[in-house]
Protein backbone atom coordinates (compact mmCIF):
# COMPACT_ATOMS: atom_id res chain seq x y z
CA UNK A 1 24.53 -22.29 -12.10
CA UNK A 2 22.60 -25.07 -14.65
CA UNK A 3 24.64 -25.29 -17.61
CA UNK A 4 21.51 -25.12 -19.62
CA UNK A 5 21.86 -21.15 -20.20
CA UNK A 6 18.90 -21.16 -22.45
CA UNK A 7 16.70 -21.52 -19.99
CA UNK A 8 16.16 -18.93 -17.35
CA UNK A 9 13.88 -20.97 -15.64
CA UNK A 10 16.00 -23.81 -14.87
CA UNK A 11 18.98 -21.80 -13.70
CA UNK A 12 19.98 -22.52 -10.19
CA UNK A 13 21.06 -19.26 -8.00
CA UNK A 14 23.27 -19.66 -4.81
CA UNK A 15 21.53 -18.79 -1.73
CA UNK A 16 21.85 -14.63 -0.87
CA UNK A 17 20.70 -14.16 2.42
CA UNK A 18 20.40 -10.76 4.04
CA UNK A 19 21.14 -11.08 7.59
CA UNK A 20 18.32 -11.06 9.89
CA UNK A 21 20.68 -9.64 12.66
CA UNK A 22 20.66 -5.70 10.83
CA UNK A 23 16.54 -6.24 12.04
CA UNK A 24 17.93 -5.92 15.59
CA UNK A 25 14.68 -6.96 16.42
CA UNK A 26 13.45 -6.58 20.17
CA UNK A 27 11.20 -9.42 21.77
CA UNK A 28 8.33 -7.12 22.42
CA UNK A 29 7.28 -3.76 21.34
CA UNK A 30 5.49 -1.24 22.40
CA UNK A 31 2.84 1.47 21.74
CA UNK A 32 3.94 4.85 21.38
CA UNK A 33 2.20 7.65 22.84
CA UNK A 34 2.67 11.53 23.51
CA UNK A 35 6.58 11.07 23.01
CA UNK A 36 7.19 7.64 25.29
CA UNK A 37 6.76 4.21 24.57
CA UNK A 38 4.26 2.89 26.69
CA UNK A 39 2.40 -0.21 27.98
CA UNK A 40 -0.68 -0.58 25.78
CA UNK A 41 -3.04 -1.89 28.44
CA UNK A 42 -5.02 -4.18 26.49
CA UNK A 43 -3.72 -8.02 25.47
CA UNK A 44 -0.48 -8.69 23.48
CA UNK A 45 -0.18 -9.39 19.86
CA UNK A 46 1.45 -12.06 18.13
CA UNK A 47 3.83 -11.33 15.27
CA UNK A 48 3.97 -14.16 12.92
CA UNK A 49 7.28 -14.35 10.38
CA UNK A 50 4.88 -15.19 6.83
CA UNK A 51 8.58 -16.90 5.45
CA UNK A 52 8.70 -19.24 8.40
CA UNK A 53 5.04 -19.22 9.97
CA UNK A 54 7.06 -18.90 13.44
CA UNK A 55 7.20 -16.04 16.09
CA UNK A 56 8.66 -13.34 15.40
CA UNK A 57 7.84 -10.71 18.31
CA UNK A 58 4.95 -9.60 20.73
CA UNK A 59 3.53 -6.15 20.63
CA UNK A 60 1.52 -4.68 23.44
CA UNK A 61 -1.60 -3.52 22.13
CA UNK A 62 -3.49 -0.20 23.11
CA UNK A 63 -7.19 -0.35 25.30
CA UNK A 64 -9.79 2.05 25.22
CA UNK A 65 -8.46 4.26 27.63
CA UNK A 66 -4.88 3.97 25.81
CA UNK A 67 -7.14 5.42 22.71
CA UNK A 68 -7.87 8.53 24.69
CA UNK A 69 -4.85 9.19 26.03
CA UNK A 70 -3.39 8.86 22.83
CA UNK A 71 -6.19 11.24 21.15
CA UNK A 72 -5.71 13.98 24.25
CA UNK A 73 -2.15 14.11 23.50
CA UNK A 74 -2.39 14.96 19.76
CA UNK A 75 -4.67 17.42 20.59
CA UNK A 76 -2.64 19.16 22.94
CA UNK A 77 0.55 18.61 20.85
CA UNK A 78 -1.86 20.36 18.09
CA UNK A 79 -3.27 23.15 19.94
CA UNK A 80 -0.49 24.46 21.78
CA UNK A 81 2.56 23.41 19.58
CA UNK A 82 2.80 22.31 16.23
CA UNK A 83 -0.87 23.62 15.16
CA UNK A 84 1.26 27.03 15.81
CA UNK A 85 4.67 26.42 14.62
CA UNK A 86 5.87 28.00 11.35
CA UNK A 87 5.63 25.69 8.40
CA UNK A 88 9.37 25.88 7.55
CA UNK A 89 9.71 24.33 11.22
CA UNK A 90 7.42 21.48 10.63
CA UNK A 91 9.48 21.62 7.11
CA UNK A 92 12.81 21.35 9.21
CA UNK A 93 11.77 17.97 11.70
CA UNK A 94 9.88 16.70 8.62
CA UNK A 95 13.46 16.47 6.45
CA UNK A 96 15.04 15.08 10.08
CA UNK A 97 12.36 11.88 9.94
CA UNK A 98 13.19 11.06 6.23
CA UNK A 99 17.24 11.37 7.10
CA UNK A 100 16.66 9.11 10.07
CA UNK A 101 14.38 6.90 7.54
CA UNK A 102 17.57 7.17 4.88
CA UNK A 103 20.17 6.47 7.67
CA UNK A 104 18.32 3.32 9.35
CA UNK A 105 17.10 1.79 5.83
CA UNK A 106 18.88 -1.77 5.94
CA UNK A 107 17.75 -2.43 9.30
CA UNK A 108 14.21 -1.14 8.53
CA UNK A 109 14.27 -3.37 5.38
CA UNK A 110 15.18 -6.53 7.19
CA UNK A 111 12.49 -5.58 10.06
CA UNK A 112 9.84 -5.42 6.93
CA UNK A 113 10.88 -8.30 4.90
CA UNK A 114 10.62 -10.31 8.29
CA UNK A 115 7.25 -9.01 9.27
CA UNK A 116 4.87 -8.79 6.45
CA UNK A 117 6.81 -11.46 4.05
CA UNK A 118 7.84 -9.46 1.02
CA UNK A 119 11.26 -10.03 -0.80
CA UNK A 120 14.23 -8.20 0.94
CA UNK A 121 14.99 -6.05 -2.41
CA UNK A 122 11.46 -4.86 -2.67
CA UNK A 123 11.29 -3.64 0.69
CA UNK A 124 15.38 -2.44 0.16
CA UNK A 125 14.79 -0.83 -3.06
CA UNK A 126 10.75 0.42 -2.86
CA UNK A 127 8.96 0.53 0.61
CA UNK A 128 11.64 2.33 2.47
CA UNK A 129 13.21 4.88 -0.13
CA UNK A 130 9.67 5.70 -1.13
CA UNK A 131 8.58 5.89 2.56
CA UNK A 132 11.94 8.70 2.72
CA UNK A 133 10.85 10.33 -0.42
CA UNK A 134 7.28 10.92 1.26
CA UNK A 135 8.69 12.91 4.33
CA UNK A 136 11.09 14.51 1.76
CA UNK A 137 8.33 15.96 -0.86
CA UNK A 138 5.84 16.94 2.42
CA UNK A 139 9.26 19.10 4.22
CA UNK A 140 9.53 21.16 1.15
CA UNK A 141 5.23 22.01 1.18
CA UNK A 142 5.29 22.95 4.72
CA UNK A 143 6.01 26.54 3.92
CA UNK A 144 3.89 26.58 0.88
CA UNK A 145 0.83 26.28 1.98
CA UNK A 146 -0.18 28.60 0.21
CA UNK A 147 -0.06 27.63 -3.23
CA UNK A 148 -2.47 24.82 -2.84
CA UNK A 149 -5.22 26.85 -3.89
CA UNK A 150 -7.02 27.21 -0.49
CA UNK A 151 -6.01 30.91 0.33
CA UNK A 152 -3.51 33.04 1.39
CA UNK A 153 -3.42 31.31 5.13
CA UNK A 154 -5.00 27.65 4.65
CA UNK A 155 -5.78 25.87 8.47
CA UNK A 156 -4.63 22.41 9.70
CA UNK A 157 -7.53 20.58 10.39
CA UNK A 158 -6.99 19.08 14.21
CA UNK A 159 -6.07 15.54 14.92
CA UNK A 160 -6.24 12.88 11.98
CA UNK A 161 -6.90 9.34 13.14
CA UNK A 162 -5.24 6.83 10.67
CA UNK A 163 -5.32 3.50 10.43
CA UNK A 164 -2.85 1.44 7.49
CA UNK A 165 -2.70 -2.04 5.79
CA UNK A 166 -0.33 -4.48 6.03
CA UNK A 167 0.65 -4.56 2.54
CA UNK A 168 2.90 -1.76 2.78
CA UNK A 169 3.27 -1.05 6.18
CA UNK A 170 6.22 1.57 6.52
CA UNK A 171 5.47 3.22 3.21
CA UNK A 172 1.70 3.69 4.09
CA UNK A 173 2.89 5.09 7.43
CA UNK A 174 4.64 7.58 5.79
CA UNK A 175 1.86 8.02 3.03
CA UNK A 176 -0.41 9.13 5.58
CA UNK A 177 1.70 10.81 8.25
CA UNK A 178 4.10 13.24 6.55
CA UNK A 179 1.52 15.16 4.75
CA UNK A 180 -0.98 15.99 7.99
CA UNK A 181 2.08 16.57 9.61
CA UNK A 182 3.33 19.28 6.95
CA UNK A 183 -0.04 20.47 7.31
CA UNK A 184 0.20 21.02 10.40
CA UNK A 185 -2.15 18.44 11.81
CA UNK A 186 -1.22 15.74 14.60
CA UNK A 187 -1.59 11.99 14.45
CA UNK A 188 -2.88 9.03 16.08
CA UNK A 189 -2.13 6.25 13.81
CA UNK A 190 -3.23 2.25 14.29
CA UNK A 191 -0.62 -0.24 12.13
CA UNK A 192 -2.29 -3.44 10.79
CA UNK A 193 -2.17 -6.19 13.51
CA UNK A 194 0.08 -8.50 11.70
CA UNK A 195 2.59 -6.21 10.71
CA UNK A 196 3.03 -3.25 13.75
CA UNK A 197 7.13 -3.56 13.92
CA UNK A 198 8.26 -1.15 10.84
CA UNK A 199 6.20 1.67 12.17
CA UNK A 200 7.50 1.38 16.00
CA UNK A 201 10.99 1.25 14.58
CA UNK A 202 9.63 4.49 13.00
CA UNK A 203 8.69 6.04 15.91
CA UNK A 204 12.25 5.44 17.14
CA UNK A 205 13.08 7.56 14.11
CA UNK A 206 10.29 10.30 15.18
CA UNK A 207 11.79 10.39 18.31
CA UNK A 208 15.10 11.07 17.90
CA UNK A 209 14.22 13.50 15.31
CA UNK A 210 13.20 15.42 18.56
CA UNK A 211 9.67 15.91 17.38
CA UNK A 212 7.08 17.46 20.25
CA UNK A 213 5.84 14.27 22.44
CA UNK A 214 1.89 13.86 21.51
CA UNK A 215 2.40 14.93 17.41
CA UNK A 216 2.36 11.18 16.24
CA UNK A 217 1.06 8.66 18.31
CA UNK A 218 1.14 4.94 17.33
CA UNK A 219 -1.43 2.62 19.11
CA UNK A 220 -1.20 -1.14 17.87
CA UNK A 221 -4.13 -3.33 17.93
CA UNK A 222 -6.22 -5.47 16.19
CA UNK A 223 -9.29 -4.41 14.38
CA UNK A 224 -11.30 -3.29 17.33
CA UNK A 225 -8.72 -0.91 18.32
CA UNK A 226 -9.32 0.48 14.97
CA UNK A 227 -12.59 0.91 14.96
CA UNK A 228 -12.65 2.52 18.88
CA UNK A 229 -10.12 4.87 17.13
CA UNK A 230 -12.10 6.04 14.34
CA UNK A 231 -15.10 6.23 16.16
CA UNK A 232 -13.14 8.25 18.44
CA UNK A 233 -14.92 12.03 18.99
CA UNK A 234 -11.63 13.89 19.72
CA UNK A 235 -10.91 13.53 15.75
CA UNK A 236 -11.17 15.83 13.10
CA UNK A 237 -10.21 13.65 10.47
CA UNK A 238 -10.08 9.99 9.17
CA UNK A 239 -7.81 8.22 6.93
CA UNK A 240 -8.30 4.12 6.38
CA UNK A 241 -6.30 2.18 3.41
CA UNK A 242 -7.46 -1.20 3.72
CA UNK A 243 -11.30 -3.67 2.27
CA UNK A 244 -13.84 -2.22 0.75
CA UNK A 245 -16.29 -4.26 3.67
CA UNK A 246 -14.18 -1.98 6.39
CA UNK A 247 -14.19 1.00 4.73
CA UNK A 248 -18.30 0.79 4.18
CA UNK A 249 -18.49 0.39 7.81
CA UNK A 250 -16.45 3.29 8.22
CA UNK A 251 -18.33 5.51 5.92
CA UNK A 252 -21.67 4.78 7.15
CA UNK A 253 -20.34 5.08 10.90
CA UNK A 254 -19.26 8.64 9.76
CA UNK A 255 -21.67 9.92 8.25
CA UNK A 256 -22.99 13.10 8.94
CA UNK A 257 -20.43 13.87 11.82
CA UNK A 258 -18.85 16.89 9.69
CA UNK A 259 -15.70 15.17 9.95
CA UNK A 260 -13.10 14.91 6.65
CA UNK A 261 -12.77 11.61 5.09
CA UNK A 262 -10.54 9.88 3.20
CA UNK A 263 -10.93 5.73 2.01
CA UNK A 264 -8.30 3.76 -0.26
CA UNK A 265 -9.85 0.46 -0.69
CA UNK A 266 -9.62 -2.27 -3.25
CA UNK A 267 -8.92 -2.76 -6.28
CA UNK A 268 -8.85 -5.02 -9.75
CA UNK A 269 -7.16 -3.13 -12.12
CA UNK A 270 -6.75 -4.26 -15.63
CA UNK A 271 -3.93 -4.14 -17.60
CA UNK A 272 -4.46 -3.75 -21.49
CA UNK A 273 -2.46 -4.83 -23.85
CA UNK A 274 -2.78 -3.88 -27.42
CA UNK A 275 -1.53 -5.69 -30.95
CA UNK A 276 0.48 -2.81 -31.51
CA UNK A 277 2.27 -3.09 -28.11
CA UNK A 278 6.24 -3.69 -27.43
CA UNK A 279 5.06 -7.67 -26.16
CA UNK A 280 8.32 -7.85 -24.03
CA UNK A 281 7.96 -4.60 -22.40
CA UNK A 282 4.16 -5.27 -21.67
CA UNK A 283 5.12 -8.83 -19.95
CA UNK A 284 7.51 -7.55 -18.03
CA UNK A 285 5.08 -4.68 -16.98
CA UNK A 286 2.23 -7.21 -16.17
CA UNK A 287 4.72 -9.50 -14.20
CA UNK A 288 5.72 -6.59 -12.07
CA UNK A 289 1.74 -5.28 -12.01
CA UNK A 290 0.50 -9.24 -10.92
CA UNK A 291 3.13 -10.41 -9.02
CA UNK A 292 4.93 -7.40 -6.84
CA UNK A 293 4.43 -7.96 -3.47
CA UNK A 294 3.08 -11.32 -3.98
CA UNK A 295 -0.11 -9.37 -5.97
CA UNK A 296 -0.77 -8.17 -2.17
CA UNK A 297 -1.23 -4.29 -3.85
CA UNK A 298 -4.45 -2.44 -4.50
CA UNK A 299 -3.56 -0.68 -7.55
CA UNK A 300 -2.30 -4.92 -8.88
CA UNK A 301 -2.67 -5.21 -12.52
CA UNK A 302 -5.17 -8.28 -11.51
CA UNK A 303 -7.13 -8.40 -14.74
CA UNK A 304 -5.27 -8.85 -18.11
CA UNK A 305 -7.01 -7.90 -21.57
CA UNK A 306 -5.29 -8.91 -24.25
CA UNK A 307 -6.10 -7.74 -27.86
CA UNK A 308 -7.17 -11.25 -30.06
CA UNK A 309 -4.52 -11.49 -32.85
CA UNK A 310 -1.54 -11.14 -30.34
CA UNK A 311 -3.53 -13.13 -27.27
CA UNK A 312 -1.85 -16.48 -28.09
CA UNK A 313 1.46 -15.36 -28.29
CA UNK A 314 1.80 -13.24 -25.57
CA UNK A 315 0.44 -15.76 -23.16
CA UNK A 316 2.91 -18.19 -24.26
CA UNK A 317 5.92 -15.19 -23.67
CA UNK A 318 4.11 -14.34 -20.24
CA UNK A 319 3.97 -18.13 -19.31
CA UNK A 320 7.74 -18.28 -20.19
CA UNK A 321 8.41 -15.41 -17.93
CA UNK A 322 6.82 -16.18 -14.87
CA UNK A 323 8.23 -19.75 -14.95
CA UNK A 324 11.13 -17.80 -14.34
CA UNK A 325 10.16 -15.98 -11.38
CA UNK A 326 12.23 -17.44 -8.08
CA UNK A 327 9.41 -18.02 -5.03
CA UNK A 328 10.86 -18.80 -1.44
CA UNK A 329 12.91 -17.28 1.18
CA UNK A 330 11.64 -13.42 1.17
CA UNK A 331 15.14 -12.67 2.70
CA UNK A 332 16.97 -14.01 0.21
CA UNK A 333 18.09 -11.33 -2.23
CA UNK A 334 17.71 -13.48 -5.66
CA UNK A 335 13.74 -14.34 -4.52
CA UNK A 336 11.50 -12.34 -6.74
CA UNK A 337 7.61 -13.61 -4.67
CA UNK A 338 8.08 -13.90 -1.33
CA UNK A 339 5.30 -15.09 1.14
CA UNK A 340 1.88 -13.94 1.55
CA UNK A 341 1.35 -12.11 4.80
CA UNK A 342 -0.64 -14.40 6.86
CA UNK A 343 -2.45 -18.06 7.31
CA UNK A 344 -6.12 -16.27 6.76
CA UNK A 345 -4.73 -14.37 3.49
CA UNK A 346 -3.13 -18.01 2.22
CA UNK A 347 -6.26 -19.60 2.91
CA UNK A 348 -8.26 -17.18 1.29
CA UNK A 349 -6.32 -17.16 -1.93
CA UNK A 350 -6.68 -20.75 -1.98
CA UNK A 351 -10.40 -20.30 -1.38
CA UNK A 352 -10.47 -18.38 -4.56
CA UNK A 353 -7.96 -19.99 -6.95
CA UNK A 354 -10.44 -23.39 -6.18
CA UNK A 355 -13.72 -21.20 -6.97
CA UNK A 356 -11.71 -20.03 -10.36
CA UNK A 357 -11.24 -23.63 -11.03
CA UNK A 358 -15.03 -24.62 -10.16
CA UNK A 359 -16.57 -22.02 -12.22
CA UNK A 360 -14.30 -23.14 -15.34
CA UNK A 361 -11.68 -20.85 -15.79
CA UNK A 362 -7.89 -22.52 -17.30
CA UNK A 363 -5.75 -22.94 -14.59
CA UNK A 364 -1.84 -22.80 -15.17
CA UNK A 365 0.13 -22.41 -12.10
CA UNK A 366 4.23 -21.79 -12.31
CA UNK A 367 6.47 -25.13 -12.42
CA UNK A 368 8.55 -25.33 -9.06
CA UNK A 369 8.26 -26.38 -5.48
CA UNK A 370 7.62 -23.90 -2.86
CA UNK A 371 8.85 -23.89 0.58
CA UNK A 372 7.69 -26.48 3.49
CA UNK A 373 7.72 -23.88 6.17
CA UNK A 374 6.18 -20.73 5.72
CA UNK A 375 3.01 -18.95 3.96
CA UNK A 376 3.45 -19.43 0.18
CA UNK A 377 1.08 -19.69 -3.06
CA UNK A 378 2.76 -20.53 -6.67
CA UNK A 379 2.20 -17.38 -9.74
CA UNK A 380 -1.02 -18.22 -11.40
CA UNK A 381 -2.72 -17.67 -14.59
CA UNK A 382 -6.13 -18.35 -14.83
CA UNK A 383 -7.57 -18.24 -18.42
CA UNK A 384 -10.44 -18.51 -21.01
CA UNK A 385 -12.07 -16.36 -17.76
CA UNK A 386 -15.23 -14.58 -18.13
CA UNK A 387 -16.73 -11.24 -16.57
CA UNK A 388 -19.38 -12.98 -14.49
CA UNK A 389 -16.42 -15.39 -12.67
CA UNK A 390 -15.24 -13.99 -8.91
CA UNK A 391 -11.66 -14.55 -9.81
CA UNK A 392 -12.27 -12.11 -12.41
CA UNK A 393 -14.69 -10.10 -10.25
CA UNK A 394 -13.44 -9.98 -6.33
CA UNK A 395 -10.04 -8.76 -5.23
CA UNK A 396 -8.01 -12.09 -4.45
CA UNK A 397 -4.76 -9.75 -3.08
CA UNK A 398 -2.34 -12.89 -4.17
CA UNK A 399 -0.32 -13.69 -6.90
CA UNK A 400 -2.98 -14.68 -9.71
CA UNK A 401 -3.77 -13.05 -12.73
CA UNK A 402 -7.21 -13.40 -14.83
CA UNK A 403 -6.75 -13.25 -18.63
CA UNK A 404 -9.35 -12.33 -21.10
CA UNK A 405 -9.70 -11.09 -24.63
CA UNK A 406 -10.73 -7.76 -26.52
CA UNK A 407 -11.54 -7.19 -29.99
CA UNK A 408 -11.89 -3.07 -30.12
CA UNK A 409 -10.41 -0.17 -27.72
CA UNK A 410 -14.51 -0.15 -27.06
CA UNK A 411 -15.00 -3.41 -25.95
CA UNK A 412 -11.74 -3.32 -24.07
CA UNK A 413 -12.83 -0.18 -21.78
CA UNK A 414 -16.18 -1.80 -21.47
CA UNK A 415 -14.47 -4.55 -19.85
CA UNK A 416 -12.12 -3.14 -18.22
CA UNK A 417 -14.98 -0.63 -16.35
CA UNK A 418 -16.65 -3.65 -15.87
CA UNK A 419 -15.95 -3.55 -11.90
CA UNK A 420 -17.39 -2.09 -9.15
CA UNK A 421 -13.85 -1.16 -8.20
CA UNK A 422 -12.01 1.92 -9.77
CA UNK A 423 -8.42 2.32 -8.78
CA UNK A 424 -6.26 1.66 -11.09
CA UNK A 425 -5.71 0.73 -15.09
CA UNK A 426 -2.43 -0.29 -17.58
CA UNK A 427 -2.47 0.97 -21.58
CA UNK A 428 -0.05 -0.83 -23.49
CA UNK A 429 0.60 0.36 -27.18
CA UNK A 430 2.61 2.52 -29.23
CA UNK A 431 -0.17 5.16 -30.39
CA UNK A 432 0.06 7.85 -27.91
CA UNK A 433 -3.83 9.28 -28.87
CA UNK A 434 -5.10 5.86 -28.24
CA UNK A 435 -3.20 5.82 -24.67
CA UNK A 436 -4.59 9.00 -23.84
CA UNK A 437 -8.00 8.26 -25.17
CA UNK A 438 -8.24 4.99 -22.74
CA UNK A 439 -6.79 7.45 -20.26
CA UNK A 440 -10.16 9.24 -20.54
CA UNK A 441 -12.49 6.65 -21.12
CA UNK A 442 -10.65 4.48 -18.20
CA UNK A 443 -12.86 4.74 -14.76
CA UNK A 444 -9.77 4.83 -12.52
CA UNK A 445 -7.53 6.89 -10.66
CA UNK A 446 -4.23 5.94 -12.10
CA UNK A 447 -3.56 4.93 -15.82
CA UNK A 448 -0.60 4.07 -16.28
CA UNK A 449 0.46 4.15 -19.80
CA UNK A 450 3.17 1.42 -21.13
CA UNK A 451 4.37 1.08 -17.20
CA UNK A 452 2.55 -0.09 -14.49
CA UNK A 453 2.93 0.17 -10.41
CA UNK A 454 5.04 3.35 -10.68
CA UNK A 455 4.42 5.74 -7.71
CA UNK A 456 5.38 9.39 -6.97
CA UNK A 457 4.94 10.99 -3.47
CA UNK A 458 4.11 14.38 -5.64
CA UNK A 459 1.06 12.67 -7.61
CA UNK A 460 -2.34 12.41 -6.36
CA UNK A 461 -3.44 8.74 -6.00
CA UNK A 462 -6.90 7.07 -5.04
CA UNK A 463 -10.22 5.83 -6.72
CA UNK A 464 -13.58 5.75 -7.81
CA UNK A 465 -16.51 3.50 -7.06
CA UNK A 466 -15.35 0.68 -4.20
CA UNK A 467 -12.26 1.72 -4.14
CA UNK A 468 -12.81 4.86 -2.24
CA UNK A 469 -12.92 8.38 -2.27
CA UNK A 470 -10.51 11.14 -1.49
CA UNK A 471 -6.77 11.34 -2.96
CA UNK A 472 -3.76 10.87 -0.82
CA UNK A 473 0.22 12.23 -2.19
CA UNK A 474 0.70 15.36 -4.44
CA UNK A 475 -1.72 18.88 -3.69
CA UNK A 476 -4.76 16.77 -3.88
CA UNK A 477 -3.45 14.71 -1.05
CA UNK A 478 -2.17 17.64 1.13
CA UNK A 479 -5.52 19.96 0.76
CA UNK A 480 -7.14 16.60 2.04
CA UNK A 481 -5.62 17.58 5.68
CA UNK A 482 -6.26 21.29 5.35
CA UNK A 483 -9.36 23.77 6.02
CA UNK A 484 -9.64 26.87 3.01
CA UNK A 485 -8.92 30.29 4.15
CA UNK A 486 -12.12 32.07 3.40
CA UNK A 487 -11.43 35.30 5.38
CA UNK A 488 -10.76 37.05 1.54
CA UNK A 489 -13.62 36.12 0.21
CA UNK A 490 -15.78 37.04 2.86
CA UNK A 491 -13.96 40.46 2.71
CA UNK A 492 -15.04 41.36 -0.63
């Protein structure tokens, strides 16, 4: 270590590699349908390693006909076997999945960290205990059906067709599975194409928690195999977490078919920091908002308002901070920003970081070098921004924040609901009634107040506007994969 101690930013750490080995990663994978991993039928995918830009693995993607096979099989699984079983069974295989998740969480940490280029202790200590947590919370509603406000005897709807990001690829796996599952629906689910390997370890999991062959059904593919899927007639119900441009299509495509819905799109949440506010707390809670997952989240803390008399000051601590942040090697355990997941998302943040620049906006990028090999992009600041510049207006899903002032709590909410987006907000200060009075002024589905990115599989999450509509995780999300009993009411 540097013998200058009073600088955190010029310390030197000694390389802390995970071993990619616990991955035990196969040279192919393969789709997994009606309880059997399967040849896909249509052309192989290639993996990419974001830390390295090199191979990684191939994965066999599903064709049309894999689709239907894959959509017959939940809807037999459905109709003839889960659809019937008792919740407190569905209960009992869900709590097996989330053991198997618990038991196999090192290697599934490594095969993430590898695949979509995130640092080894966020995908250690987030992605897969929260992806456990998810099958945990959804085994204990199985049997409780009934207290979601839906009747005495709520209905599964049928077969859900899924499709997931590659932000979060495990975690939104489990996001979406364990509560139609607990519900008692069955699943046909399409990972992102760059980042398919976490979920087919999963279904290694889902298979040797002996659950009925056709419940969950995992088709890989690029973006035509998730559009065949969602278009697909056999469903009942559609879940997408990805753009706002997909999930228009989507909606539009769906409309009027009678079919449920659900969309988590994008985001550019702000983060609000008041005079009043505990400074250090707030940095640290914007570094983690801006730069988790390389600012690759929907919900990221992307827009910063800072109140004018303590603007200067806390840019100068926040500047201090992120010069301290450690980019490279995504398996090393001391890196804190990893890579970003893929050439087209590097070349897109650097699209935008050069249109911040163009428009005017103060660039100030963190001091280091970052890796030769590999898909990287430095923590930036851009500020003196303005509500009409993109960097302030489009999602950039990369490590760069946009800064701007407030004078009043009205002119903050003003800008702050200046999007078209709506997922997600920060409140820092010390005055609980003004936290709660943002709260309610705030157009988003999650305010977080004096914390930001924290997540609970029992509360409801989505957005308003271009973000979506529907709520996945808590009641809200588990009534989103059920039918109301209405045989009381039409009793009466």
């Amino acid at each position: 270590m540097s013998t200058n101690l009073a600088d955190p930013a010029a310390w030197d750490y000694a390389p802390a590699p995970e071993s990619r080995a616990i991955g035990s990663l196969k040279d192919r994978y393969l789709p997994y349908v009606d309880g059997t991993f399967v040849e896909g039928g249509g052309p192989d995918l290639e993996s990419v390693e974001p830390g390295t830009g090199e191979l990684l693995a191939m994965v066999s993607t599903v064709d049309a006909a894999g689709i239907d096979r894959a959509v017959a099989a939940a809807r037999r699984a459905q109709t003839e076997v889960w659809g019937r079983m008792r919740g407190a069974e569905r209960g009992t295989y869900l709590f097996r999945i989330a053991r198997g998740i618990a038991e196999r969480a090192r290697e599934l940490a490594v095969v993430e960290t590898l695949d979509n280029g995130k640092p080894i202790r966020e995908s250690r200590d987030f992605d897969v205990p929260a992806a456990a947590q998810h099958f945990f919370s959804h085994a204990g509603w199985a049997d409780k059906l009934q207290h979601l406000g839906l009747g005495p005897a709520p209905q599964p709807l049928g077969v859900a067709g899924q499709v997931i990001p590659w932000n979060f690829p495990l975690l939104m796996a489990a996001w979406k599975i364990a509560p139609a599952l607990a519900a008692g629906n069955t699943v046909v689910i399409k990972p992102a194409e760059t980042t398919s390997l976490s979920i087919l370890v999963l279904a290694e999991i889902i298979a040797d928690a002996g659950l009925p062959p056709g419940v969950v059904n995992i088709v890989p593919g690029a973006g035509d195999v998730g559009a065949a899927l969602l278009a697909h007639p056999g469903l009942d119900k559609v879940a997408f977490t990805g753009s706002t441009s997909v999930g228009r299509g989507i909606a539009r495509s769906l409309a009027g078919t009678g079919r449920r819905v659900t969309l988590e799109l994008g985001g550019k949440g702000a983060n609000i920091v008041f005079d009043d506010a505990a400074l250090d707390q707030a940095v640290e809670g914007v570094v983690d908002g801006i730069f988790f997952n390389q600012g690759q989240v929907c919900c990221a803390g992307s827009r910063l308002l800072l109140q004018e008399p303590i603007a200067e000051e806390f840019l100068e601590r926040l500047k201090r901070r992120v010069a301290t942040l450690r980019v490279g090697d995504p398996m090393d355990k001391n890196t804190d920003v990893g890579a970003v997941n893929s050439l087209a998302q590097l070349e897109r943040i650097h699209r935008l970081l050069a249109a911040g620049e163009a428009e005017g906006a103060q660039s100030w990028t963190a001091p280091g070098s970052l890796p030769e090999r590999g898909y990287f992009v430095a923590p930036t600041l851009f500020t003196a921004a303005t509500a009409s510049m993109r960097v302030a207006r489009e999602e950039i899903f990369g490590p760069v924040l946009t800064t701007m002032t407030f004078r009043t709590p009205d002119e903050a909410v003003a800008k702050a609901n200046n999007t078209p987006y709506g997922l997600s907000a920060g409140v820092w200060t010390e005055k609980g009634s003004r936290a709660m009075a943002m709260a309610a002024a705030l157009r988003a589905g999650t305010v977080w107040d004096n914390s930001f990115n924290r997540f609970d599989p029992t509360a409801s999450f989505g957005g308003y506007g271009e973000s979506g509509y529907g709520r996945e995780g808590g009641p809200s999300g588990m009534a989103a994969y059920l039918r109301a009993d209405t045989r009381h009411e039409e009793t009466r």
